[in-house]
PDB file of N, CA and C in Angstrom:
ATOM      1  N   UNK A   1      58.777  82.637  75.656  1.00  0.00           N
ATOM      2  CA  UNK A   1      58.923  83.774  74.777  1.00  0.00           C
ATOM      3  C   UNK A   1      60.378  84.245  74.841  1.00  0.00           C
ATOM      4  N   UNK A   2      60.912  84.612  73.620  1.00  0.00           N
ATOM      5  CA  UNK A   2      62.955  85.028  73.863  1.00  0.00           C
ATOM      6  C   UNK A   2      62.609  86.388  74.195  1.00  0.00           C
ATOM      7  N   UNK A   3      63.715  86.344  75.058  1.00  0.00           N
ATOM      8  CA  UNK A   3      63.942  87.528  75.580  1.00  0.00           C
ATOM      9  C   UNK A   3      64.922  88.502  73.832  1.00  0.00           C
ATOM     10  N   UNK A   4      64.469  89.795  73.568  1.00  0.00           N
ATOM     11  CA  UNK A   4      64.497  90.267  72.448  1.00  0.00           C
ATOM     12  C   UNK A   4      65.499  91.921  73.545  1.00  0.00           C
ATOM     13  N   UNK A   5      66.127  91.701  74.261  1.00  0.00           N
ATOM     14  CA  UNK A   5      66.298  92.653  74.918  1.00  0.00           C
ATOM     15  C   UNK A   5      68.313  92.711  74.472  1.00  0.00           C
ATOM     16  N   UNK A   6      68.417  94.062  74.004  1.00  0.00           N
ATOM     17  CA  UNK A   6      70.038  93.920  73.381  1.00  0.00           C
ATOM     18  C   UNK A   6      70.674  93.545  75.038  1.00  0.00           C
ATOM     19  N   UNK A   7      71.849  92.668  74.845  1.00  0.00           N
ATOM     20  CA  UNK A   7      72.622  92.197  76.052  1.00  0.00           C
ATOM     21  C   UNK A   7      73.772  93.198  76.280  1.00  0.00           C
ATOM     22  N   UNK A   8      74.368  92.773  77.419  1.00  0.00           N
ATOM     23  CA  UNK A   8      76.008  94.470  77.279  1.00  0.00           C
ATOM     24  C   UNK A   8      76.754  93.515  77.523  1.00  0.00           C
ATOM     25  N   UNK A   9      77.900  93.184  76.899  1.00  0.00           N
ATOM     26  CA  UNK A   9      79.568  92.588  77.260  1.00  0.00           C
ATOM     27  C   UNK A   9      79.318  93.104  78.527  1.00  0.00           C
ATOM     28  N   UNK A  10      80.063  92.242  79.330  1.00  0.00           N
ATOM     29  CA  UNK A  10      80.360  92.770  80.716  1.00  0.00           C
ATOM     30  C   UNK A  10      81.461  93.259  81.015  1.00  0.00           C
ATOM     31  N   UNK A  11      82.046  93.665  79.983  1.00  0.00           N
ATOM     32  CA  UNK A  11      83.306  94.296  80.192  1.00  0.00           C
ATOM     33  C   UNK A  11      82.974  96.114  79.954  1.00  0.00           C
ATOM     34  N   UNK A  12      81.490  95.936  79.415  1.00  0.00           N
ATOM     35  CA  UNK A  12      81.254  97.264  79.038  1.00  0.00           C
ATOM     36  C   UNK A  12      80.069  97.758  79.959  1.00  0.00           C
ATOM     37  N   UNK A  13      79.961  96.456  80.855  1.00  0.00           N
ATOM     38  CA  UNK A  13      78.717  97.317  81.574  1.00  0.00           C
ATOM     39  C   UNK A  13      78.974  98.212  82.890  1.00  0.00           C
ATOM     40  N   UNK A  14      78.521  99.792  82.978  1.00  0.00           N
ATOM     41  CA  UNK A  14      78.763 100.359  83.933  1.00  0.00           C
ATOM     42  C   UNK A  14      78.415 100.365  85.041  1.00  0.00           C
ATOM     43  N   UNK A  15      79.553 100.868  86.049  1.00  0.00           N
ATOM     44  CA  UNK A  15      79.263 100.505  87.472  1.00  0.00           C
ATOM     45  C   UNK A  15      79.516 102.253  88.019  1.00  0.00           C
ATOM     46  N   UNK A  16      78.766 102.259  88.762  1.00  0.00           N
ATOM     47  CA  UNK A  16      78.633 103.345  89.389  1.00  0.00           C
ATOM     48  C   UNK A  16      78.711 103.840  91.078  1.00  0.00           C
ATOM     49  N   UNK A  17      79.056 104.793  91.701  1.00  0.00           N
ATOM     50  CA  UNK A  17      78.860 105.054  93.015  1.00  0.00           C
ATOM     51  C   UNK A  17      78.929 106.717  92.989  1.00  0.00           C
ATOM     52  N   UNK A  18      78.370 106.998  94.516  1.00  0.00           N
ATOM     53  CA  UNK A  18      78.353 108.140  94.915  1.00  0.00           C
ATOM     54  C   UNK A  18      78.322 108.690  95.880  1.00  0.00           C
ATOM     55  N   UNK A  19      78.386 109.614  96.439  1.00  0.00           N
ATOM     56  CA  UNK A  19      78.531 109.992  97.990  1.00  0.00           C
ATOM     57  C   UNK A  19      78.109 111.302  98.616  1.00  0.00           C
ATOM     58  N   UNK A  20      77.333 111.860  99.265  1.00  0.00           N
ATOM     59  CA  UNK A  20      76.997 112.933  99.910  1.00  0.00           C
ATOM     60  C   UNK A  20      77.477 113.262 101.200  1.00  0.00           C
ATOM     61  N   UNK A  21      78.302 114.469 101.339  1.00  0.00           N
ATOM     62  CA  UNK A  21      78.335 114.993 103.034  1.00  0.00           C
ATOM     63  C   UNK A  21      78.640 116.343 103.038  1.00  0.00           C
ATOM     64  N   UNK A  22      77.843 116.346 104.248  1.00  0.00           N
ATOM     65  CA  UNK A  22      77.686 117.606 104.752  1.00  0.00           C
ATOM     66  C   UNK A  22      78.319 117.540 106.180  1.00  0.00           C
ATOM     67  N   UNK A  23      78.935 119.122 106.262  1.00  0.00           N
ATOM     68  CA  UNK A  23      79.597 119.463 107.001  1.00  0.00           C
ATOM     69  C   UNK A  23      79.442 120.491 107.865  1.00  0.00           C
ATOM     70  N   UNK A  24      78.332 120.707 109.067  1.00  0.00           N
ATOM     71  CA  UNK A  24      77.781 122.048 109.482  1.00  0.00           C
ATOM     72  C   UNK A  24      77.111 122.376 108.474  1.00  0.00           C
ATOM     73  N   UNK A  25      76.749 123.904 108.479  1.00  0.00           N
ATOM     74  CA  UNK A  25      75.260 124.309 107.546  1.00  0.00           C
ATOM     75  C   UNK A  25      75.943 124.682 106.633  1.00  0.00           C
ATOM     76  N   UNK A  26      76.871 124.923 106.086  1.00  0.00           N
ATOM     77  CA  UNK A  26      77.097 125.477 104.657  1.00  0.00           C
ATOM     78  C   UNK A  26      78.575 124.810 103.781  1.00  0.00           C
ATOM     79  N   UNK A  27      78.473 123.645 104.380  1.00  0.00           N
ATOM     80  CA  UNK A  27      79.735 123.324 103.583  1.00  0.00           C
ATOM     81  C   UNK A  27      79.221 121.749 103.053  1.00  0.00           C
ATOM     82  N   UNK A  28      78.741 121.600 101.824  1.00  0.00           N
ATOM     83  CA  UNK A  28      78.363 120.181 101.045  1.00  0.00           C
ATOM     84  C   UNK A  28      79.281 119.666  99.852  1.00  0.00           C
ATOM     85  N   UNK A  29      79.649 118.622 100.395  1.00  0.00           N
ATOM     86  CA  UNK A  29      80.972 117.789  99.002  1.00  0.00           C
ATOM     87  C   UNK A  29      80.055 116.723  98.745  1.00  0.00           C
ATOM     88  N   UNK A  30      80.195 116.640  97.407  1.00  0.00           N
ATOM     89  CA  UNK A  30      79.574 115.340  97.083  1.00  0.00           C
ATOM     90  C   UNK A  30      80.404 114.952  95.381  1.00  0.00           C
ATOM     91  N   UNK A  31      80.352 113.821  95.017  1.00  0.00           N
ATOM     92  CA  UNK A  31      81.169 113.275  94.072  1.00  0.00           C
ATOM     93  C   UNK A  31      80.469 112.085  93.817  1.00  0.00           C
ATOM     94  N   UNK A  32      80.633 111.552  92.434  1.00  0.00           N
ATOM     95  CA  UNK A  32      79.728 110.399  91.393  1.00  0.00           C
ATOM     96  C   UNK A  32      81.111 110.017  90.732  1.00  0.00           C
ATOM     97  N   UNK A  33      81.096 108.845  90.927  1.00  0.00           N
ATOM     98  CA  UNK A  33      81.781 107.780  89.655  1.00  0.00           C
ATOM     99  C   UNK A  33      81.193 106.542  89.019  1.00  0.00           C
ATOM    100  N   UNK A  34      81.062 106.513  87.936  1.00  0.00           N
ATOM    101  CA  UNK A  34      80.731 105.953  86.676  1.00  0.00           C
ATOM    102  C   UNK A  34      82.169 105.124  85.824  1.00  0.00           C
ATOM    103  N   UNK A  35      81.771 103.689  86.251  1.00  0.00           N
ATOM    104  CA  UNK A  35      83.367 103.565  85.164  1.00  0.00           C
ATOM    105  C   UNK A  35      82.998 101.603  84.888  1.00  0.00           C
ATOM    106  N   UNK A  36      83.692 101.588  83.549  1.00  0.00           N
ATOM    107  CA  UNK A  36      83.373 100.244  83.471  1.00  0.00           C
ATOM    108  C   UNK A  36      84.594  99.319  84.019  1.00  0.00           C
ATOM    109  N   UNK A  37      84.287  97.634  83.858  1.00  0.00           N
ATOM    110  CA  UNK A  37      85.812  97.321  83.884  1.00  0.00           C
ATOM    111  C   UNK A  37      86.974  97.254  83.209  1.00  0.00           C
ATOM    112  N   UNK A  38      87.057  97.668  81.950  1.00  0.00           N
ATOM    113  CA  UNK A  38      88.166  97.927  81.807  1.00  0.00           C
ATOM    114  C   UNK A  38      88.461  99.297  81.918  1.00  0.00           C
ATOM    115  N   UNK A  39      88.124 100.332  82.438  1.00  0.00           N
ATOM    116  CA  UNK A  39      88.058 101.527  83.195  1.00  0.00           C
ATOM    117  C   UNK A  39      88.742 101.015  84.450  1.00  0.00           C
ATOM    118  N   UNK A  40      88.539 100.421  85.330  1.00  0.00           N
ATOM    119  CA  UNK A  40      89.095  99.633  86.541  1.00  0.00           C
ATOM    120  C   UNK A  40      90.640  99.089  86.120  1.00  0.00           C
ATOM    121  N   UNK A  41      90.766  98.208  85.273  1.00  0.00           N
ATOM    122  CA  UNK A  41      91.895  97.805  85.018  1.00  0.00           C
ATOM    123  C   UNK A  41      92.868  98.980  84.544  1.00  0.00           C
ATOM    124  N   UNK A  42      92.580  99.878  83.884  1.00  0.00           N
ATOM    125  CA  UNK A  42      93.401 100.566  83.861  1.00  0.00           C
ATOM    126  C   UNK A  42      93.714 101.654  84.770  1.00  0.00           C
ATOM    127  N   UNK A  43      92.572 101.738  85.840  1.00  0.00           N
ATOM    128  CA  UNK A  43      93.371 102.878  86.942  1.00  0.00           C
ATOM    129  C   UNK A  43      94.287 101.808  87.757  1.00  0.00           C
ATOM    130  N   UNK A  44      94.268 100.479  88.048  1.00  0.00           N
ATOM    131  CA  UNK A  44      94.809  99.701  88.753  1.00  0.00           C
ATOM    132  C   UNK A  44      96.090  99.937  88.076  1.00  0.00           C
ATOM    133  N   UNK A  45      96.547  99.729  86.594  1.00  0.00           N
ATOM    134  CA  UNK A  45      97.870  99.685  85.952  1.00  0.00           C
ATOM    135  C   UNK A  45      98.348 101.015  86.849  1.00  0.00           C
ATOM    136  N   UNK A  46      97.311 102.161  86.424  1.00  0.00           N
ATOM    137  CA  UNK A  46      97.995 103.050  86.794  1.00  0.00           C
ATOM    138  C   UNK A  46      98.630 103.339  88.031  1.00  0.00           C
ATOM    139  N   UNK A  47      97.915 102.950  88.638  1.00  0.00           N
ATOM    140  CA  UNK A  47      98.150 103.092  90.239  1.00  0.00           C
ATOM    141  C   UNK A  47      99.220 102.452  90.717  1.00  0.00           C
ATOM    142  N   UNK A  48      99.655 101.019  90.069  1.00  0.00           N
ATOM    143  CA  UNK A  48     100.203  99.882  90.370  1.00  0.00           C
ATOM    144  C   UNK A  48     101.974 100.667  89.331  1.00  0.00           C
ATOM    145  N   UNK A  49     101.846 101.173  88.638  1.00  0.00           N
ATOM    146  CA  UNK A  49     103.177 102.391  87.653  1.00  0.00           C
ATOM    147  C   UNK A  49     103.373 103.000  88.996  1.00  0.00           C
ATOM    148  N   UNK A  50     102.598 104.133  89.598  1.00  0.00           N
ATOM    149  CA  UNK A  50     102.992 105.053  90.322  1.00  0.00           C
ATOM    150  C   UNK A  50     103.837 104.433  91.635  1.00  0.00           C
ATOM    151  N   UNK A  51     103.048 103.286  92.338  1.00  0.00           N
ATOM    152  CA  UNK A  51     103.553 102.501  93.345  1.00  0.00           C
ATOM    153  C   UNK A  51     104.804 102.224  93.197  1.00  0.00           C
ATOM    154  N   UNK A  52     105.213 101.382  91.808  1.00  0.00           N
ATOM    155  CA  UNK A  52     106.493 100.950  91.731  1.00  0.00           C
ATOM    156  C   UNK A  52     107.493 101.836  91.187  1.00  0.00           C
ATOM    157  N   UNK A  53     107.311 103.062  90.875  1.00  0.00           N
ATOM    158  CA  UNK A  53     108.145 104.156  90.648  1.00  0.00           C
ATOM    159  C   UNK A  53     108.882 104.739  91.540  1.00  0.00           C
ATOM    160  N   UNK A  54     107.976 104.528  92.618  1.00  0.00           N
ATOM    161  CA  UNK A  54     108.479 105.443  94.175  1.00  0.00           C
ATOM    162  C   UNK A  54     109.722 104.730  94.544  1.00  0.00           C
ATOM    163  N   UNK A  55     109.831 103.688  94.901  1.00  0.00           N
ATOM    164  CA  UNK A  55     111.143 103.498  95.484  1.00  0.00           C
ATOM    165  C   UNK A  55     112.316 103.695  94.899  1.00  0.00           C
ATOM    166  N   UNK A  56     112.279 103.476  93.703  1.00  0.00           N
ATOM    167  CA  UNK A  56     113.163 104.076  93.132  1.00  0.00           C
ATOM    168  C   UNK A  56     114.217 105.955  92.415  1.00  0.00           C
ATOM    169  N   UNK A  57     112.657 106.338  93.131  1.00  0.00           N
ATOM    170  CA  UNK A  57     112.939 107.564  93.076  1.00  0.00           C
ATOM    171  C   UNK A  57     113.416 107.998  94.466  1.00  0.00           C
ATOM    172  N   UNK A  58     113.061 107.381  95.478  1.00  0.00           N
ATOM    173  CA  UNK A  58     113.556 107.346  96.447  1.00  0.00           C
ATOM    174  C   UNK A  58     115.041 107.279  96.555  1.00  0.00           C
ATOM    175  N   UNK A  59     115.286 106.202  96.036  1.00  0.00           N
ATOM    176  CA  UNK A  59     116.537 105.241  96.470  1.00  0.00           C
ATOM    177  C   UNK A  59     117.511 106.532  95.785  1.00  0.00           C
ATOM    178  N   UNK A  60     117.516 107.329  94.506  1.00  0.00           N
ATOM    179  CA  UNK A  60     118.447 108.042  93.540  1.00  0.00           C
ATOM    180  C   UNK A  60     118.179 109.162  94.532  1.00  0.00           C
ATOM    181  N   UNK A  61     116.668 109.910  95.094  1.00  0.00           N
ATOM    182  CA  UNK A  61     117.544 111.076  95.531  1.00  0.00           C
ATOM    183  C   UNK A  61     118.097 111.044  97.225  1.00  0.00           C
ATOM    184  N   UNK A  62     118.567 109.649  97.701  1.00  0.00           N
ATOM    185  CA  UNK A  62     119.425 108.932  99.011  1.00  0.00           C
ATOM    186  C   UNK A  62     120.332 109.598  98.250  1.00  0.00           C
ATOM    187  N   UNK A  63     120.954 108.905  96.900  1.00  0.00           N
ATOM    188  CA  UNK A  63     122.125 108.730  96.881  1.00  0.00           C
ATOM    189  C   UNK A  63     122.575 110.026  96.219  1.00  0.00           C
ATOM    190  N   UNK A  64     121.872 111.319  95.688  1.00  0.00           N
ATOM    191  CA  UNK A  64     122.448 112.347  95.032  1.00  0.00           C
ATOM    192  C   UNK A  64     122.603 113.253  96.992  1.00  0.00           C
ATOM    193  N   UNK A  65     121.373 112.701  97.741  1.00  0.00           N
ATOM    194  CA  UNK A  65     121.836 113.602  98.889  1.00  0.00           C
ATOM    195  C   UNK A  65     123.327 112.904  99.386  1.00  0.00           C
ATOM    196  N   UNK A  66     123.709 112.234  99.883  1.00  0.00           N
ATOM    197  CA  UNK A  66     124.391 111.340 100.098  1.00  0.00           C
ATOM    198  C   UNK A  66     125.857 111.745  99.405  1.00  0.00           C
ATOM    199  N   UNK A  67     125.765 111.799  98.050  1.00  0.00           N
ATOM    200  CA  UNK A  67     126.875 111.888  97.239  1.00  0.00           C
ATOM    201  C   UNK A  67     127.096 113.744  97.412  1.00  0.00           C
ATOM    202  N   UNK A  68     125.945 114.159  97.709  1.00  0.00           N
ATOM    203  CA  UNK A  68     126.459 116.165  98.275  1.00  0.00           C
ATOM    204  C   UNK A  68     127.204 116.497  99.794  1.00  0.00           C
ATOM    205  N   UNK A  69     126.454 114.924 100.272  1.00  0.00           N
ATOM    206  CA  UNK A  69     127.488 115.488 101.795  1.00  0.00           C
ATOM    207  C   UNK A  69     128.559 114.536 101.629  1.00  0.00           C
ATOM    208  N   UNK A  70     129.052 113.713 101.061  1.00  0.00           N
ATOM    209  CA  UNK A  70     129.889 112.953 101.269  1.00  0.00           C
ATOM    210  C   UNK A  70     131.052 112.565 100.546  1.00  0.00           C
TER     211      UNK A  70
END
């Protein structure tokens, strides 16, 4: 018998997690994420922008401190 069941791209199918804690009696954090993969690929870009930004922001304010004492 065919299976008559709509299929999902797997680029669109969601993935999920979540987490509960407690902390002593009155303090509870908890947080849910929901995201597909190309949801993934793009926090990676993002993440992977921020990473390679840093050193270079680094390196300019060496040289503006650098260029005030020197």
């Amino acid at each position: 018998m065919p299976d008559h069941a709509p299929r999902q791209s797997i680029m669109s199918a969601r993935q999920s997690t979540g987490f509960r804690m407690k902390i002593g009696k009155s303090v509870r954090i908890g947080a849910r994420v929901d995201v597909t993969p190309v949801g993934l690929l793009a926090i990676g870009a993002l993440v992977s922008a921020i990473l390679l930004s840093v050193p270079p922001i680094i390196r300019a304010a060496a040289e503006v401190k650098s260029a005030r004492h020197g």
